[in-house]
C-alpha atoms as a PDB file:
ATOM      1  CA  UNK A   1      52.517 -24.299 -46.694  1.00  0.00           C
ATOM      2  CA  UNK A   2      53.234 -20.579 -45.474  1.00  0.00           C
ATOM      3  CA  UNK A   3      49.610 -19.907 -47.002  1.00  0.00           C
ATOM      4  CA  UNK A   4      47.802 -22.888 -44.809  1.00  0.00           C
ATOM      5  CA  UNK A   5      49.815 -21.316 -42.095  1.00  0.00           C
ATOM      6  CA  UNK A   6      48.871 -17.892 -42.362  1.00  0.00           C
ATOM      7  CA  UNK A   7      44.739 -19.105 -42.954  1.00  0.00           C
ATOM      8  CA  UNK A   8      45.084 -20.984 -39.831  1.00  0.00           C
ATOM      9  CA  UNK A   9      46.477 -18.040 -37.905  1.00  0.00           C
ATOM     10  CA  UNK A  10      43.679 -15.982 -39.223  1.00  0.00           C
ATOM     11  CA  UNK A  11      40.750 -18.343 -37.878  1.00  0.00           C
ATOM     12  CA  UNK A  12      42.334 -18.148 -34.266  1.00  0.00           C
ATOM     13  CA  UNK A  13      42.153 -14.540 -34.353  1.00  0.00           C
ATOM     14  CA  UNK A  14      38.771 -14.581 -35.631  1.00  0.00           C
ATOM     15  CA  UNK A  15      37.901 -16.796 -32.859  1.00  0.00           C
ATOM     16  CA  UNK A  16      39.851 -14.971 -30.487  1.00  0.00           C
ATOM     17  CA  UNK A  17      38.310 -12.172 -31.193  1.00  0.00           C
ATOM     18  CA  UNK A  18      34.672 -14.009 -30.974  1.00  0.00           C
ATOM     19  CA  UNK A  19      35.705 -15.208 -27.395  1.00  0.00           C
ATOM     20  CA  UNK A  20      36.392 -11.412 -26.196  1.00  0.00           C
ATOM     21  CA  UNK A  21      33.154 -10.239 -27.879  1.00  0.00           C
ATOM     22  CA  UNK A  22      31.150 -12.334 -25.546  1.00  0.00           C
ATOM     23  CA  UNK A  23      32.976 -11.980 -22.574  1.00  0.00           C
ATOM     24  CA  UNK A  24      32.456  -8.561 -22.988  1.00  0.00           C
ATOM     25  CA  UNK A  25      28.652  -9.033 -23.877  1.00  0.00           C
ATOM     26  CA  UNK A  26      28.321 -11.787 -20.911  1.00  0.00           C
ATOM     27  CA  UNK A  27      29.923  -8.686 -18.323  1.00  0.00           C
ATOM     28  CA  UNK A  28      27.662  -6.735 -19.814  1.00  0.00           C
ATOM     29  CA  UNK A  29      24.748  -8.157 -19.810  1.00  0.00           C
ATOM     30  CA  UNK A  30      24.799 -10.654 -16.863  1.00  0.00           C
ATOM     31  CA  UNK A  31      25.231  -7.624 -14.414  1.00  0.00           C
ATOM     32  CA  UNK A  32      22.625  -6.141 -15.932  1.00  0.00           C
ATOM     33  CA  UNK A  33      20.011  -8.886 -15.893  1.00  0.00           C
ATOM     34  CA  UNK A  34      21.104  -9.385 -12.083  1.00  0.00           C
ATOM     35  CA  UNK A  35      20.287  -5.691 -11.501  1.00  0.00           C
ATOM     36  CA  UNK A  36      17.140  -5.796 -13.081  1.00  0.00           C
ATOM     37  CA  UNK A  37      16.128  -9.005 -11.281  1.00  0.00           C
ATOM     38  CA  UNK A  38      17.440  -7.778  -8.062  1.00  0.00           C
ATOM     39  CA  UNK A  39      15.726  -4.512  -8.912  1.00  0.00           C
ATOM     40  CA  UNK A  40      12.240  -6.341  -9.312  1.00  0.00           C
ATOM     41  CA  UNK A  41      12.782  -8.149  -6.355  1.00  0.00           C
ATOM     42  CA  UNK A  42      13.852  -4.884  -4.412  1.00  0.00           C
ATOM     43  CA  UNK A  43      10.561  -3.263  -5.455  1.00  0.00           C
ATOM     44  CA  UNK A  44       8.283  -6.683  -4.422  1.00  0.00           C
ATOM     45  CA  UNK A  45      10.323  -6.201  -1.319  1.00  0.00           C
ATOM     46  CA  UNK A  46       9.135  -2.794  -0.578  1.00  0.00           C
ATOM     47  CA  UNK A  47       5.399  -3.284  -1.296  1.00  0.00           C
ATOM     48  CA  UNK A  48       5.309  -6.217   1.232  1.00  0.00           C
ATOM     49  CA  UNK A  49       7.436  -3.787   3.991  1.00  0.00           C
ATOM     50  CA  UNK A  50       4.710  -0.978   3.481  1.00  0.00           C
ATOM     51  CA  UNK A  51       1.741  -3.285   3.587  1.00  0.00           C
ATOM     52  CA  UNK A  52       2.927  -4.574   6.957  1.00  0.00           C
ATOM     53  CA  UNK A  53       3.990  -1.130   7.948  1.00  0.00           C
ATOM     54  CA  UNK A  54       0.082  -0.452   7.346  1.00  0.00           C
ATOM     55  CA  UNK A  55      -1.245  -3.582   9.103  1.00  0.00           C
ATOM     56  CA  UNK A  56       1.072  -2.537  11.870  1.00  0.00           C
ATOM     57  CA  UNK A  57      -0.284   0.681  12.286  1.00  0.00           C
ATOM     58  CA  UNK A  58      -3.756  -0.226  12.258  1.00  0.00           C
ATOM     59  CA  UNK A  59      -2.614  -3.235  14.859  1.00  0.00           C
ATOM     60  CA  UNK A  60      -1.198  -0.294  17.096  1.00  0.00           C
ATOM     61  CA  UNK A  61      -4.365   1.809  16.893  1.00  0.00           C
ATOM     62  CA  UNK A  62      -6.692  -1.016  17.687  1.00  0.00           C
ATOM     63  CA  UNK A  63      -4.303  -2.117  20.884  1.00  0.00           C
ATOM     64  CA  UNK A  64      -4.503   1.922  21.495  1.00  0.00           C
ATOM     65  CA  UNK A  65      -7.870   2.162  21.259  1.00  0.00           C
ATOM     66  CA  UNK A  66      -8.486  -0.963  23.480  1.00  0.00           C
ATOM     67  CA  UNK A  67      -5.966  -0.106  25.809  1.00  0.00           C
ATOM     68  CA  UNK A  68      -8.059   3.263  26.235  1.00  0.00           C
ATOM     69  CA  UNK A  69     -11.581   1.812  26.941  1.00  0.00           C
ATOM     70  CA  UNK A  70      -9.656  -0.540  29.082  1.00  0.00           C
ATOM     71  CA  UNK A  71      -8.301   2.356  31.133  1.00  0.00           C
ATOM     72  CA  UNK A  72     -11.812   4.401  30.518  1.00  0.00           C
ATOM     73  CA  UNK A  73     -13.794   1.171  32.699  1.00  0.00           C
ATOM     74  CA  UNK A  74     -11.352   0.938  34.710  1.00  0.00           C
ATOM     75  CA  UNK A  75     -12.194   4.344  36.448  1.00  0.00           C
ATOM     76  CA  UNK A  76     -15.811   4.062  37.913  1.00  0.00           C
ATOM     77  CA  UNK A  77     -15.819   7.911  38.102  1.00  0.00           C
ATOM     78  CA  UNK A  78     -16.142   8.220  34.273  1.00  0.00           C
ATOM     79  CA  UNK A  79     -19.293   7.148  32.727  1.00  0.00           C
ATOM     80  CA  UNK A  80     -19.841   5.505  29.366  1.00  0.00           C
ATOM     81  CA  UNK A  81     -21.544   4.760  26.656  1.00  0.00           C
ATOM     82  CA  UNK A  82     -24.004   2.092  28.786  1.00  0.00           C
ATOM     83  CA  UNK A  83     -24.223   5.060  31.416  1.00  0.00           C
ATOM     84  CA  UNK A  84     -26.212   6.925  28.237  1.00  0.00           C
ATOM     85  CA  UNK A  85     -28.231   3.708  27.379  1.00  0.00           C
ATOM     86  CA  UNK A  86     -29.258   2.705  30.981  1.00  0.00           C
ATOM     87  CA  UNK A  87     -30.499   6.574  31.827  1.00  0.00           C
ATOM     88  CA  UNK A  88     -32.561   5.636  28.366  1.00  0.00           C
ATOM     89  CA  UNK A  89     -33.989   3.167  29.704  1.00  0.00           C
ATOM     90  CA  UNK A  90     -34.950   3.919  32.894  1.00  0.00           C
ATOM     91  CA  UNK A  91     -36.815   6.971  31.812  1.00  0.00           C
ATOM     92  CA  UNK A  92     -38.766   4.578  28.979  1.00  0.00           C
ATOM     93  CA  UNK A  93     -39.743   2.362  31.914  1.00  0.00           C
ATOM     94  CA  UNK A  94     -41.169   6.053  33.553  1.00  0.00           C
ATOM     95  CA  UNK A  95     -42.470   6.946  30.419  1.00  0.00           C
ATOM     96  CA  UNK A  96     -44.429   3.204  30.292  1.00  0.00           C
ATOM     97  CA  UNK A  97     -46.523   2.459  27.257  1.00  0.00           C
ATOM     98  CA  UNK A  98     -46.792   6.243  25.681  1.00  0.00           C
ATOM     99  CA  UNK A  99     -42.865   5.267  24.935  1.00  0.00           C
ATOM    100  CA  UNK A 100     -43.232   2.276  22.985  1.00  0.00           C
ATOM    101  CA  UNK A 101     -46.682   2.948  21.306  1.00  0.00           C
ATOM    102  CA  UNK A 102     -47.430   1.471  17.919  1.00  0.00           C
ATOM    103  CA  UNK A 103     -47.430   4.344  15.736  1.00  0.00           C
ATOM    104  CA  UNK A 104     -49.979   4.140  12.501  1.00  0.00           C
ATOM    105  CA  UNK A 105     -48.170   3.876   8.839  1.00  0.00           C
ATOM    106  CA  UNK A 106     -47.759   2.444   5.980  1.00  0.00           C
ATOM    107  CA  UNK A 107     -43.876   2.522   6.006  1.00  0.00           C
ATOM    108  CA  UNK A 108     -41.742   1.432   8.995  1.00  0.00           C
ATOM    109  CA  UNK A 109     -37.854   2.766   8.713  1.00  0.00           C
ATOM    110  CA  UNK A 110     -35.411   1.438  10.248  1.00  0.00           C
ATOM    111  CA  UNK A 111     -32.039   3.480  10.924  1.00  0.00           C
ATOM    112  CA  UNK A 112     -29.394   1.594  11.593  1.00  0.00           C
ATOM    113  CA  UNK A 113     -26.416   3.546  13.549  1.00  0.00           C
ATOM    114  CA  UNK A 114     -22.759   2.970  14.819  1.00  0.00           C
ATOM    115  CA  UNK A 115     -21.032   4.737  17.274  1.00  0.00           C
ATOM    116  CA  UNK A 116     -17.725   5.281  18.013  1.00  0.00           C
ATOM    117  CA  UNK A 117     -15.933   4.340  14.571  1.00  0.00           C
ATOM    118  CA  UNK A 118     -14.001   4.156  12.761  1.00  0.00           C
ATOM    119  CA  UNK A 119     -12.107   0.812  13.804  1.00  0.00           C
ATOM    120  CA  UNK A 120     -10.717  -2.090  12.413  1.00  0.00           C
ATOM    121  CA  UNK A 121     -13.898  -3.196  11.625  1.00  0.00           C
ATOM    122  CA  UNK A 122     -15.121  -0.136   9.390  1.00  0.00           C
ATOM    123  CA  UNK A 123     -14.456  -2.110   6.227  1.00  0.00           C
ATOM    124  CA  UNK A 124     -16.103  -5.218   7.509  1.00  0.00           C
ATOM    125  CA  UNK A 125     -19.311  -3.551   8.335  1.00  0.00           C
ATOM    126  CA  UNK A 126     -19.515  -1.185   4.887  1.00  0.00           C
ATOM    127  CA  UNK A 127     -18.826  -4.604   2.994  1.00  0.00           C
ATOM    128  CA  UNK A 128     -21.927  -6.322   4.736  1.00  0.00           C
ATOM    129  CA  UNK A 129     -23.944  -3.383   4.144  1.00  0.00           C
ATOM    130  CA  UNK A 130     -22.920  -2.930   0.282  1.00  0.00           C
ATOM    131  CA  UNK A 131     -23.747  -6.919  -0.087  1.00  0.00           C
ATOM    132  CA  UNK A 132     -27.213  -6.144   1.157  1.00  0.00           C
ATOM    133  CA  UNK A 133     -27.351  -2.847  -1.047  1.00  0.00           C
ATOM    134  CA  UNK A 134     -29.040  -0.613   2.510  1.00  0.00           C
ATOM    135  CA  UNK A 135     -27.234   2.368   3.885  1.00  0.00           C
ATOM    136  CA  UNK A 136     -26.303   3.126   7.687  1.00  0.00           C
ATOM    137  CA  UNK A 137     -25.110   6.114   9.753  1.00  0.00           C
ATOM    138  CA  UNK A 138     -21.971   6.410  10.872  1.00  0.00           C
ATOM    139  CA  UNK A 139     -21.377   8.783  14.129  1.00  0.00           C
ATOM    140  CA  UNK A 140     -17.338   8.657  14.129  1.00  0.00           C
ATOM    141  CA  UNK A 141     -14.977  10.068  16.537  1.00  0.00           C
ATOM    142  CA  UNK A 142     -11.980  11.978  15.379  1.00  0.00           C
ATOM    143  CA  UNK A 143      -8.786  11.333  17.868  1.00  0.00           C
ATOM    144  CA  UNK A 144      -6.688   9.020  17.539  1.00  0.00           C
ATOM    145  CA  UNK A 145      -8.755   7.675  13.655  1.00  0.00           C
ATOM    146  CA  UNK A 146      -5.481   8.413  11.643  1.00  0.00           C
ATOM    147  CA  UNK A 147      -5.196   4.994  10.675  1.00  0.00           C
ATOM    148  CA  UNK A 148      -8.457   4.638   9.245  1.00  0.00           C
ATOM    149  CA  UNK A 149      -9.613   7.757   7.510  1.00  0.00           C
ATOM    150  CA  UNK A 150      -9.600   6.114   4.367  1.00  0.00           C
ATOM    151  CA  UNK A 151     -12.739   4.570   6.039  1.00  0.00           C
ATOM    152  CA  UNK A 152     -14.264   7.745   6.563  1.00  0.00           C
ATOM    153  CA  UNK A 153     -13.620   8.299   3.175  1.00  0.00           C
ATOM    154  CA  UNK A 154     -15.816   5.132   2.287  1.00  0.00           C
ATOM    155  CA  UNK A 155     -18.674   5.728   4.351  1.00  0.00           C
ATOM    156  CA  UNK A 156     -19.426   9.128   2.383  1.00  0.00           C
ATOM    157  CA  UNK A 157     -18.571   7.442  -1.083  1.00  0.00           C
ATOM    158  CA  UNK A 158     -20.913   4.989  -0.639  1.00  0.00           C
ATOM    159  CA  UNK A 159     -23.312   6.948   0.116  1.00  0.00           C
ATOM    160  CA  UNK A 160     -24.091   6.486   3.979  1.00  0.00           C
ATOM    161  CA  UNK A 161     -24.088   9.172   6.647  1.00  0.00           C
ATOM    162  CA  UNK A 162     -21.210   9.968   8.317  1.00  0.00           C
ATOM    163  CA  UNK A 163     -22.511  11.997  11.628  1.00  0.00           C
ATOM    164  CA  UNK A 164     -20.169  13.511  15.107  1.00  0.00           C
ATOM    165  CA  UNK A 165     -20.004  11.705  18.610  1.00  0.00           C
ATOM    166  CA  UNK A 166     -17.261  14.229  19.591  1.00  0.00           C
ATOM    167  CA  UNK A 167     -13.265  14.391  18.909  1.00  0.00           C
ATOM    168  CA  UNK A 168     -11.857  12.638  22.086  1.00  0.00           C
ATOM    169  CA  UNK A 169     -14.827  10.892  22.670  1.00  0.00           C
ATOM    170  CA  UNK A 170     -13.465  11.782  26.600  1.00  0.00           C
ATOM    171  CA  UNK A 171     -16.408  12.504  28.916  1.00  0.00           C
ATOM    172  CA  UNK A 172     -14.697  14.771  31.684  1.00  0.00           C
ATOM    173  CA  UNK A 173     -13.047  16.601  28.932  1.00  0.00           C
ATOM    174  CA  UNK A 174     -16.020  17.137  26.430  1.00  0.00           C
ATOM    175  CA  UNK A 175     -18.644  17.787  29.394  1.00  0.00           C
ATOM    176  CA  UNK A 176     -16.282  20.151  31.024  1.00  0.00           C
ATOM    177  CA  UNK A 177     -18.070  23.651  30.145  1.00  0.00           C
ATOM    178  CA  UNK A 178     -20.108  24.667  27.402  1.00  0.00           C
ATOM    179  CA  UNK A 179     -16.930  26.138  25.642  1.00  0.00           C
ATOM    180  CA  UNK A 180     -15.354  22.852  26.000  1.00  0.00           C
ATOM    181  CA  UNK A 181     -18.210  21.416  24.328  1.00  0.00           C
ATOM    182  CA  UNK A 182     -18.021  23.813  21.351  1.00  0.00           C
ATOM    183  CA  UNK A 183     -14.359  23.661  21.232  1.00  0.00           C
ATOM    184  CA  UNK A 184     -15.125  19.170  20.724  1.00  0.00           C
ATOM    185  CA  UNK A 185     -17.683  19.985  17.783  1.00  0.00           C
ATOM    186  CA  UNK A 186     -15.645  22.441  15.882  1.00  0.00           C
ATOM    187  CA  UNK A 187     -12.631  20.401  15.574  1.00  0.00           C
ATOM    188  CA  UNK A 188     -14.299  17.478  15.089  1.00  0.00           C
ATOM    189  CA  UNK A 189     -16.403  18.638  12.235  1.00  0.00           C
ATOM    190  CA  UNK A 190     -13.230  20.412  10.696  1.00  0.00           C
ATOM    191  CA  UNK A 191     -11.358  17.253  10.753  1.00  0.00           C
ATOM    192  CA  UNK A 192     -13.852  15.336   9.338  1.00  0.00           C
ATOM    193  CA  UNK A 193     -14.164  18.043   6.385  1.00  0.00           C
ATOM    194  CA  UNK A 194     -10.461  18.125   6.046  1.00  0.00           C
ATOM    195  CA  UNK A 195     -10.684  13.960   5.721  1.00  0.00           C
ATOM    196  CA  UNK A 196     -13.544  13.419   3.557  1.00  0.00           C
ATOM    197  CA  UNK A 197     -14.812  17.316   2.192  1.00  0.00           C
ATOM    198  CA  UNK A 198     -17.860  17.409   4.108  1.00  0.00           C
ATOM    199  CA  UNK A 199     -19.333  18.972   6.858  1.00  0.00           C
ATOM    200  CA  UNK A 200     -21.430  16.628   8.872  1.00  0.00           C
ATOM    201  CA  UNK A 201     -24.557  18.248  10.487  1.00  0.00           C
ATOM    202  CA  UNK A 202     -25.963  15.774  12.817  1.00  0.00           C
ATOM    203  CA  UNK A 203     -24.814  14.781  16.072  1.00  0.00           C
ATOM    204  CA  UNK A 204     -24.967  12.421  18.939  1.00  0.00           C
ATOM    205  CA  UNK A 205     -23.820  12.870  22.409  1.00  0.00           C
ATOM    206  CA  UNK A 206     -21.796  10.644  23.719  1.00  0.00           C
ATOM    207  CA  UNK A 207     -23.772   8.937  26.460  1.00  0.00           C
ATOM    208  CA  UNK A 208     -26.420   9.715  25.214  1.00  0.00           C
ATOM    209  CA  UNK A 209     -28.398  13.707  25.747  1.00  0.00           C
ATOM    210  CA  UNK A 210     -29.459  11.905  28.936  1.00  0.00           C
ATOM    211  CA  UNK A 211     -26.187  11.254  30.331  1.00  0.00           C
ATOM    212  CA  UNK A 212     -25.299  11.994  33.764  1.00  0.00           C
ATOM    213  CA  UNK A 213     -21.820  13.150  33.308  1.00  0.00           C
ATOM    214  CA  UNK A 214     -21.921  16.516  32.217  1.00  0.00           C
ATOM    215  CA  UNK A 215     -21.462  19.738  34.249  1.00  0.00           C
ATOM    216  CA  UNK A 216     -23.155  21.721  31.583  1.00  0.00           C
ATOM    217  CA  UNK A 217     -27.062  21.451  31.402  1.00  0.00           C
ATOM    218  CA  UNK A 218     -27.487  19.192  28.621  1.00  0.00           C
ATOM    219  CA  UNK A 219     -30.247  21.786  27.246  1.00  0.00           C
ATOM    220  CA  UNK A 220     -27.442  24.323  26.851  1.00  0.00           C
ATOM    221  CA  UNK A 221     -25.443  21.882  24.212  1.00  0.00           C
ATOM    222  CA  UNK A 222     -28.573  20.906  22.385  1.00  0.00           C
ATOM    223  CA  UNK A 223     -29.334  24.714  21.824  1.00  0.00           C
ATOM    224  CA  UNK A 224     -25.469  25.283  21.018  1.00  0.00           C
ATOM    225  CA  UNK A 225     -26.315  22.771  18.262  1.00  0.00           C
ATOM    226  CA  UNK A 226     -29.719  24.001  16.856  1.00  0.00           C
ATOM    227  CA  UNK A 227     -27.988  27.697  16.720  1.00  0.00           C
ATOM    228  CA  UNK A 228     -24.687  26.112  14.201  1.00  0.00           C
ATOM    229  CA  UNK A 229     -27.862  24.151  12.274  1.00  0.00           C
ATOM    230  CA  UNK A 230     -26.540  20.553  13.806  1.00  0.00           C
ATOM    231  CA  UNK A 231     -29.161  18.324  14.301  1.00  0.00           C
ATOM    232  CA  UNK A 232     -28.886  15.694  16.973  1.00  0.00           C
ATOM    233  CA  UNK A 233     -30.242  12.059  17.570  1.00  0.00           C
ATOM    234  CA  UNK A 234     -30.264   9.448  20.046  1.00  0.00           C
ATOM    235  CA  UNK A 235     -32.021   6.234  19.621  1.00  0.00           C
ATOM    236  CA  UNK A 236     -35.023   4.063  20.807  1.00  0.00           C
ATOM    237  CA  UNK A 237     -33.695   0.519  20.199  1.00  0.00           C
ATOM    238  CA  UNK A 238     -30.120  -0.772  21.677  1.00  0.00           C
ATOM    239  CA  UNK A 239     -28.383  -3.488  21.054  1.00  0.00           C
ATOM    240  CA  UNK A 240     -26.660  -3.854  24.073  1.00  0.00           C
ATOM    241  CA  UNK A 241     -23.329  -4.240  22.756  1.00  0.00           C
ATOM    242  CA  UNK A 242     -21.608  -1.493  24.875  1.00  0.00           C
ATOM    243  CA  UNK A 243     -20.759  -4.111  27.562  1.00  0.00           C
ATOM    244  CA  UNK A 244     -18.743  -6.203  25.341  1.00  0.00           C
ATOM    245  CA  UNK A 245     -19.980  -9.003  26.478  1.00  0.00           C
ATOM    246  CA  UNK A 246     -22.815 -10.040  24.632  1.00  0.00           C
ATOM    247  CA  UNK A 247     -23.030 -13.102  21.877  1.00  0.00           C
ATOM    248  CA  UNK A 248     -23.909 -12.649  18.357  1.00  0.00           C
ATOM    249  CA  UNK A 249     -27.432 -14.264  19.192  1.00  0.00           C
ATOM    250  CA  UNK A 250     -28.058 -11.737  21.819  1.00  0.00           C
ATOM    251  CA  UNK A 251     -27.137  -8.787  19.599  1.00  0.00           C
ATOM    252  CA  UNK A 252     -29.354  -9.993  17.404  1.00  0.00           C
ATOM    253  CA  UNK A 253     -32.282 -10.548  19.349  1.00  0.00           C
ATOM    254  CA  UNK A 254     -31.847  -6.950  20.881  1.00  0.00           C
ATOM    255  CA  UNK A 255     -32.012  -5.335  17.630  1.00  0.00           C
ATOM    256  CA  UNK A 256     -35.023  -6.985  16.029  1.00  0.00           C
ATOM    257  CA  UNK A 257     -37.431  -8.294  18.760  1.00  0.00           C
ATOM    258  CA  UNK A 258     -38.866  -4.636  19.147  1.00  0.00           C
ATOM    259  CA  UNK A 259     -39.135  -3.390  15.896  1.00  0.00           C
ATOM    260  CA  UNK A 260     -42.660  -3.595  15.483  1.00  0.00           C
ATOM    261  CA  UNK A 261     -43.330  -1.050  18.282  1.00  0.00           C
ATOM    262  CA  UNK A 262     -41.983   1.955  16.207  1.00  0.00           C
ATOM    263  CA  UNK A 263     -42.544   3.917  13.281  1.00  0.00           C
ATOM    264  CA  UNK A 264     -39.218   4.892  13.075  1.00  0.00           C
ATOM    265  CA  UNK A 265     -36.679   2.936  14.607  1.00  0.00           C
ATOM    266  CA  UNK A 266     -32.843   3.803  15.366  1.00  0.00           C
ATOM    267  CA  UNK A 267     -31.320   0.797  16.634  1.00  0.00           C
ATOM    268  CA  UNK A 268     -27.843   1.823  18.520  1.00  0.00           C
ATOM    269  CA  UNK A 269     -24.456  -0.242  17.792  1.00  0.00           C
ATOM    270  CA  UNK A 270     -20.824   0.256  17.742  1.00  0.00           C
ATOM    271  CA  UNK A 271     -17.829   0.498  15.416  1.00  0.00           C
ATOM    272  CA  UNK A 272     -14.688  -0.445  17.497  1.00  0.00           C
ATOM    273  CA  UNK A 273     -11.683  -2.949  17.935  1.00  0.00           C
ATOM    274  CA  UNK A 274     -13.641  -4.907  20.698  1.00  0.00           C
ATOM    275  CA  UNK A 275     -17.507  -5.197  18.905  1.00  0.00           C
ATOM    276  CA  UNK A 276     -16.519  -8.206  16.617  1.00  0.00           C
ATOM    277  CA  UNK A 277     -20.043  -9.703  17.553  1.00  0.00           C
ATOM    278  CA  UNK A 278     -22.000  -7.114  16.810  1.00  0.00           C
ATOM    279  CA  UNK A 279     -20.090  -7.313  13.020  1.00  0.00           C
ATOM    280  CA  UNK A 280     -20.974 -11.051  13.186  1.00  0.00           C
ATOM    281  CA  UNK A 281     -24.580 -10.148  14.049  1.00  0.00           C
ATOM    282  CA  UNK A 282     -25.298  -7.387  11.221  1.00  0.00           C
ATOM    283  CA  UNK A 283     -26.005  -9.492   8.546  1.00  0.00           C
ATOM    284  CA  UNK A 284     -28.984 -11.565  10.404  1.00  0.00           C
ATOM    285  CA  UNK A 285     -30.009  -7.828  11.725  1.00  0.00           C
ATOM    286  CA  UNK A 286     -30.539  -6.724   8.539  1.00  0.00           C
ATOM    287  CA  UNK A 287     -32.000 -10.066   7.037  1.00  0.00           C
ATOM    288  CA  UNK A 288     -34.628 -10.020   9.778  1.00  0.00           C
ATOM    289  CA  UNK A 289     -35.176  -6.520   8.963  1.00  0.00           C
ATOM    290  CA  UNK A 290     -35.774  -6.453   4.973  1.00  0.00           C
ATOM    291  CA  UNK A 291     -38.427  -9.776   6.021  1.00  0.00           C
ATOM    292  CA  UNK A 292     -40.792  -7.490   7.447  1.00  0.00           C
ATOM    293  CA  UNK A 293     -43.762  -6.273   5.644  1.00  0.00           C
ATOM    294  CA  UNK A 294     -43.691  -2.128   4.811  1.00  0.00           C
ATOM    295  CA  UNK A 295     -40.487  -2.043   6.683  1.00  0.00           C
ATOM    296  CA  UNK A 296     -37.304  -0.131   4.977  1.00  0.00           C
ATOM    297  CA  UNK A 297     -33.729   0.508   6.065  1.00  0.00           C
ATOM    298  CA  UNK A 298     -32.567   4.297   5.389  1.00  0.00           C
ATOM    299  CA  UNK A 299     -29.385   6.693   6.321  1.00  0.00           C
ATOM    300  CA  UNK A 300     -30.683   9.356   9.151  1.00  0.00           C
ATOM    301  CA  UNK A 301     -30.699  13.073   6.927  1.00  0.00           C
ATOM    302  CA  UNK A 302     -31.187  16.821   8.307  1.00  0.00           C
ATOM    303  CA  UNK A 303     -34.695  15.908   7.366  1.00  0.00           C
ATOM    304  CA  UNK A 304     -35.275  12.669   9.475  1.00  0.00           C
ATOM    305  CA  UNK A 305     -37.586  13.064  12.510  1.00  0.00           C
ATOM    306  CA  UNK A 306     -35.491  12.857  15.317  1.00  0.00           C
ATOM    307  CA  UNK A 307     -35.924  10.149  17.950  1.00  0.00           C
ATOM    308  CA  UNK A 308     -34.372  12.235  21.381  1.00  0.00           C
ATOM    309  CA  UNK A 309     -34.447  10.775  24.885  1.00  0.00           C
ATOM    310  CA  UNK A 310     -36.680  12.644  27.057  1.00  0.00           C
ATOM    311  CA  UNK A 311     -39.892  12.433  24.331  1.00  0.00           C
ATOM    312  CA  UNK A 312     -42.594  10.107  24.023  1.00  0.00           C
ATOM    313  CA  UNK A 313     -42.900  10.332  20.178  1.00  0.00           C
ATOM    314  CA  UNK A 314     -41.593   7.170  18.486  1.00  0.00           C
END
């Protein structure tokens, strides 16, 4: 009897001591698990917060940047883009038929251009071009482009041409004085160096080189620019999107109806939070493009002739 006794005793202990071994495993390891899990979680957490941190960012620069052109057209003293474009075309009209003269070859190129970038659409745009396997040229603007360097970064991996249309992109500031002017290139093409490692070396003035804003003489700049080995272009086919206000359709039909009229044709758009159409319109741009017969689309180099208001040769 004292032996069954005794065994007995012994199995409760063993199972006692079973019980406490797993409690102490389960406060081990449940806390553990939790922390893990919460840790995972924690972690998800934070990817999500610095995506939208991101999107919020580049939701505050567009609002910036539309707040800005808002303010810019609101003040009839400062000229704009469609200032440059409508000086363009008023001295084609004077220039008449010399302007627009069918020019003899066997290859037709066809530069496409943006001004202004790099916006929320920067990705958009380099997408529809990589689908379509052409390159463009990029004329960016440095103030306020933070948010979207990583763009910049794109346009020279992917082997378009990123060009200057000055830092601030601000008229009375830029146009101020000649040193003013210089002052715009330097840090622009600095900055853009700094972004992306290379030193752009073509240009185009905002405006246009036949703007009407500047207090320099525009001849002045363009020498400034030929002495520091900058090349700079403007462009012989617009379309039209500086107002805003034009559809898809329109866009379109500005870019292409033309063509045929020019050896070598820069067509003029822009890269910014309020030119969604023109991105709509790009890939029927450069569909109606790649239809024509000895017709190619090519990135403007140092080498490419350069189509500048004021001359007849197209």
């Amino acid at each position: 009897m004292p032996d069954n006794i005794s065994s007995n005793r012994k199995k409760r202990i063993r199972i006692l001591k079973k019980l406490i071994v797993a409690c102490l495993l389960a406060a081990i390891l449940i806390p553990t698990v939790v922390s893990i899990c919460l840790g995972l979680k924690v972690k998800k957490l934070k990817g999500q917060m610095e995506e939208l941190q991101k999107e919020a960012l580049r939701m505050e620069a567009a609002v910036e940047e539309m707040q800005t052109k808002a303010a810019r057209d609101a003040e009839p003293e400062i000229l704009t883009e469609e200032d440059g474009i409508r000086a363009w075309e008023e001295q084609t009209k004077k220039q008449g038929a010399a302007a627009t003269a069918p020019a003899p070859s066997d290859i037709r190129k066809v530069y496409l251009t943006f001004d202004d970038g790099p916006s929320i659409y920067t990705d958009d745009i380099l997408d529809i071009l990589k689908e379509y396997d052409v390159k463009a040229t990029f004329f960016v603007v440095g103030e306020g482009k933070e948010p979207y360097e990583e763009a910049c970064r794109r346009i020279v991996e992917e082997g378009h041409t990123l060009g200057m249309h000055s830092y601030s992109h601000v008229y009375e500031e830029i146009y101020a004085s000649k040193e003013a002017f210089i002052w715009d290139v330097n840090v622009l093409q600095d900055y853009l160096y700094q972004v992306t490692g290379v030193h752009p070396e073509i240009y185009r003035f905002p405006g246009g080189s036949s703007n009407h804003v500047s207090t320099v003489e525009m001849q002045e700049l363009k020498d400034y620019l030929s002495e520091i080995g900058i090349v700079w272009y403007d462009w012989n086919i617009s379309s039209g999107d500086a107002t805003g206000h034009l559809s898809q359709e329109e866009i379109l039909k500005n870019c292409t109806s033309n063509l045929e009229n020019y050896k070598e044709a820069v067509i003029l758009m822009h890269d910014a939070a309020d030119k969604k159409t023109t991105v709509q319109a790009l890939p029927g741009i450069i569909e109606a493009i790649l239809e024509m017969e000895d017709t190619v689309i090519v990135p403007i180099t140092k080498e490419t002739i350069p189509v500048q208001h004021g001359k007849t040769k197209s």
